[in-house]
C-alpha atoms as a PDB file:
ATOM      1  CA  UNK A   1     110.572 -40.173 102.028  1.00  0.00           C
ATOM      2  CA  UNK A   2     111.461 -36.799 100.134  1.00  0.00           C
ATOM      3  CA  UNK A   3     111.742 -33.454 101.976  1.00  0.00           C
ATOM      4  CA  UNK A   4     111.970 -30.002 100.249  1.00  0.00           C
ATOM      5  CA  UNK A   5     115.083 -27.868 100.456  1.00  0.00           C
ATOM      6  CA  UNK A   6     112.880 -25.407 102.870  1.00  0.00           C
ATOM      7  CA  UNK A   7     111.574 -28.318 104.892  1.00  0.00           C
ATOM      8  CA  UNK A   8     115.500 -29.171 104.963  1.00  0.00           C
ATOM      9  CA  UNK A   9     116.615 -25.517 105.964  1.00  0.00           C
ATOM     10  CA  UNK A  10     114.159 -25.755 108.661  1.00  0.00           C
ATOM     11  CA  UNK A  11     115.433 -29.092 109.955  1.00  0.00           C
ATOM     12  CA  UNK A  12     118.786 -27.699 110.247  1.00  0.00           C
ATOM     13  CA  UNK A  13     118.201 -24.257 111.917  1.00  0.00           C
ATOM     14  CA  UNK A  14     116.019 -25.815 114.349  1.00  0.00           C
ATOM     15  CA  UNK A  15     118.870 -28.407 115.538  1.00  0.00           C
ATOM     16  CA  UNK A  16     121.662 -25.312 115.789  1.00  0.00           C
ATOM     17  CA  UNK A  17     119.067 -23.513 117.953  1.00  0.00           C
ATOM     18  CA  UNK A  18     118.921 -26.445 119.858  1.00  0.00           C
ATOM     19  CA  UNK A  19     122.558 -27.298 120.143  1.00  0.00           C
ATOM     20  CA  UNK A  20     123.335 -23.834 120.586  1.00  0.00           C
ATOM     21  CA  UNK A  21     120.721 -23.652 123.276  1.00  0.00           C
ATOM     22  CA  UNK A  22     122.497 -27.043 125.318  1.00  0.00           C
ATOM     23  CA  UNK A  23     125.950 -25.794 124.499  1.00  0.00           C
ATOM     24  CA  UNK A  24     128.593 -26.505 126.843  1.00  0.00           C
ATOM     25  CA  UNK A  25     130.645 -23.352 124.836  1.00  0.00           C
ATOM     26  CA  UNK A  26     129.242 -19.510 125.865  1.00  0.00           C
ATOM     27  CA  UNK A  27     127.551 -17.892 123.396  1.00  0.00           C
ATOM     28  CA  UNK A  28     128.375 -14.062 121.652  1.00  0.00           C
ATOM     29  CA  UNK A  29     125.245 -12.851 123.759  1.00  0.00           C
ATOM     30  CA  UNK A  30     126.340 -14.777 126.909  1.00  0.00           C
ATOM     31  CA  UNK A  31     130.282 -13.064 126.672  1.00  0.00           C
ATOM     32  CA  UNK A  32     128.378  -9.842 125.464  1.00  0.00           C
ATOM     33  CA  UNK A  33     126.091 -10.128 128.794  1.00  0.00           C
ATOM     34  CA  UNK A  34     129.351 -10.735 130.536  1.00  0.00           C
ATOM     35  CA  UNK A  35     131.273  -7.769 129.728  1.00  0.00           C
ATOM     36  CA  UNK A  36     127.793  -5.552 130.276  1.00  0.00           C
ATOM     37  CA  UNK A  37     128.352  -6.560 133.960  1.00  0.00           C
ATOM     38  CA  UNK A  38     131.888  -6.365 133.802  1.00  0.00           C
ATOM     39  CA  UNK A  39     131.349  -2.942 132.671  1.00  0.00           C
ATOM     40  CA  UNK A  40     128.595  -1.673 134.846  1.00  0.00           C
ATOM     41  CA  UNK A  41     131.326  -3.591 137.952  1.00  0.00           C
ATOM     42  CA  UNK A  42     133.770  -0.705 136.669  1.00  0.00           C
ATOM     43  CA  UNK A  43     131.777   1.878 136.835  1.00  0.00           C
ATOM     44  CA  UNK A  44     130.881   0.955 140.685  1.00  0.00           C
ATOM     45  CA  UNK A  45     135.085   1.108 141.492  1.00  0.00           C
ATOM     46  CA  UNK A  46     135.684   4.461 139.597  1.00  0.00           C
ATOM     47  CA  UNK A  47     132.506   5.913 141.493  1.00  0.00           C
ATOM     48  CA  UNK A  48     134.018   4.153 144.661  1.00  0.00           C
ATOM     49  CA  UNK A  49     137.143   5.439 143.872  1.00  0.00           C
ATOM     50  CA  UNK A  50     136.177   9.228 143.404  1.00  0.00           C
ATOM     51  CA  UNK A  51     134.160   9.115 146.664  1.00  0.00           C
ATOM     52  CA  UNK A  52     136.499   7.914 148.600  1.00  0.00           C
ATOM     53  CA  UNK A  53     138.579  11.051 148.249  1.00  0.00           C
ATOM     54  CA  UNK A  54     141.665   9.108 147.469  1.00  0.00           C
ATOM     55  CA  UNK A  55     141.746  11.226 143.996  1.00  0.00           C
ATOM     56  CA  UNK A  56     142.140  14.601 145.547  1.00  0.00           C
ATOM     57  CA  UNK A  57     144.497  13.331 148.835  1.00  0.00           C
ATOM     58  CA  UNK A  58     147.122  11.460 146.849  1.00  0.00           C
ATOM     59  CA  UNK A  59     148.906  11.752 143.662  1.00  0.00           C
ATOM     60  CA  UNK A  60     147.263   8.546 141.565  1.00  0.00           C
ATOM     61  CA  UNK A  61     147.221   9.651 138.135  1.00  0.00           C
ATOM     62  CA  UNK A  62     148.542   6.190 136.955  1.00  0.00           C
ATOM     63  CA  UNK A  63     145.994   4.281 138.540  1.00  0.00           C
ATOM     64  CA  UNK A  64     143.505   6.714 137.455  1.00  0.00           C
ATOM     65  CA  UNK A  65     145.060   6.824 134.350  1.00  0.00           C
ATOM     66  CA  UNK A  66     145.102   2.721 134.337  1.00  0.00           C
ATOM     67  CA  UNK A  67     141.063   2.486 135.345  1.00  0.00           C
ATOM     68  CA  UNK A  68     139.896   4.694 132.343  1.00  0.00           C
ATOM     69  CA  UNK A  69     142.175   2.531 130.127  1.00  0.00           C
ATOM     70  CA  UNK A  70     140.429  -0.682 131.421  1.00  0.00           C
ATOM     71  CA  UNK A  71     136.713   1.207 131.431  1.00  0.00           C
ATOM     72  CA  UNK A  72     137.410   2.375 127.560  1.00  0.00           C
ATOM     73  CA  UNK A  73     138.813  -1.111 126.268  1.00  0.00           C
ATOM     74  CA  UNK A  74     135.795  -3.265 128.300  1.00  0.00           C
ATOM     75  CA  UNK A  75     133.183  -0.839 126.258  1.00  0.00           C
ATOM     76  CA  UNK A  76     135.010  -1.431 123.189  1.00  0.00           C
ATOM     77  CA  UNK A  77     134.987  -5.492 123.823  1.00  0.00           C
ATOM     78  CA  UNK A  78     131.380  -4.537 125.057  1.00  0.00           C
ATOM     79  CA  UNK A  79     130.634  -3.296 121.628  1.00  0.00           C
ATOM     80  CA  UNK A  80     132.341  -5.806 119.698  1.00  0.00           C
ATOM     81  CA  UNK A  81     130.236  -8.354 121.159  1.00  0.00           C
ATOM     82  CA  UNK A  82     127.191  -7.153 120.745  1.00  0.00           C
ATOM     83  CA  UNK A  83     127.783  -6.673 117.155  1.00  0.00           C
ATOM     84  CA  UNK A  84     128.863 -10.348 117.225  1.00  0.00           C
ATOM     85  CA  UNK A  85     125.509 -10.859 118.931  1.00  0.00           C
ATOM     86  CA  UNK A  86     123.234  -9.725 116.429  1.00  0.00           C
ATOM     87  CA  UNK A  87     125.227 -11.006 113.637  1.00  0.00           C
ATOM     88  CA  UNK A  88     124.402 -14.350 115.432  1.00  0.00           C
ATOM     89  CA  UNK A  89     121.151 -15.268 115.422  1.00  0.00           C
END
């Protein structure tokens, strides 16, 4: 039995999907959802953090300092994955 290159193609993207779909290994979009709620986490402890009136009673401008560090690089990771994402499918 013959089958065309497209056929062949076909075959072949249709098994990834599937063994991409039963992997044991996380996906781009499943570390990209990740850091999404990693991110969105963050922004619930800086708002925390700013309510709690910790900012204006004590001096914390490393740990402030620290926090926008960690909120800047998880939306740059964010971003990286989702470009890694797209470029996936």
């Amino acid at each position: 039995m013959k089958i065309t290159r497209r056929q062949l193609r076909r075959i072949i993207r249709e098994e990834r999907s599937r063994l991409v779909e039963y992997s044991d290994y996380a996906s781009y979009a499943d570390i990209s959802d990740s850091f999404d709620d990693i991110y969105m986490m963050l922004e619930d402890v800086l708002a925390k953090y700013v309510e709690s009136g910790w900012l204006q009673s004590r001096d914390h401008a490393a740990l402030v300092s620290d926090l926008e560090k960690l909120t800047v690089d998880t939306s740059d990771l964010m971003t990286v994955f989702n470009n890694l994402r797209t470029t996936e499918k």
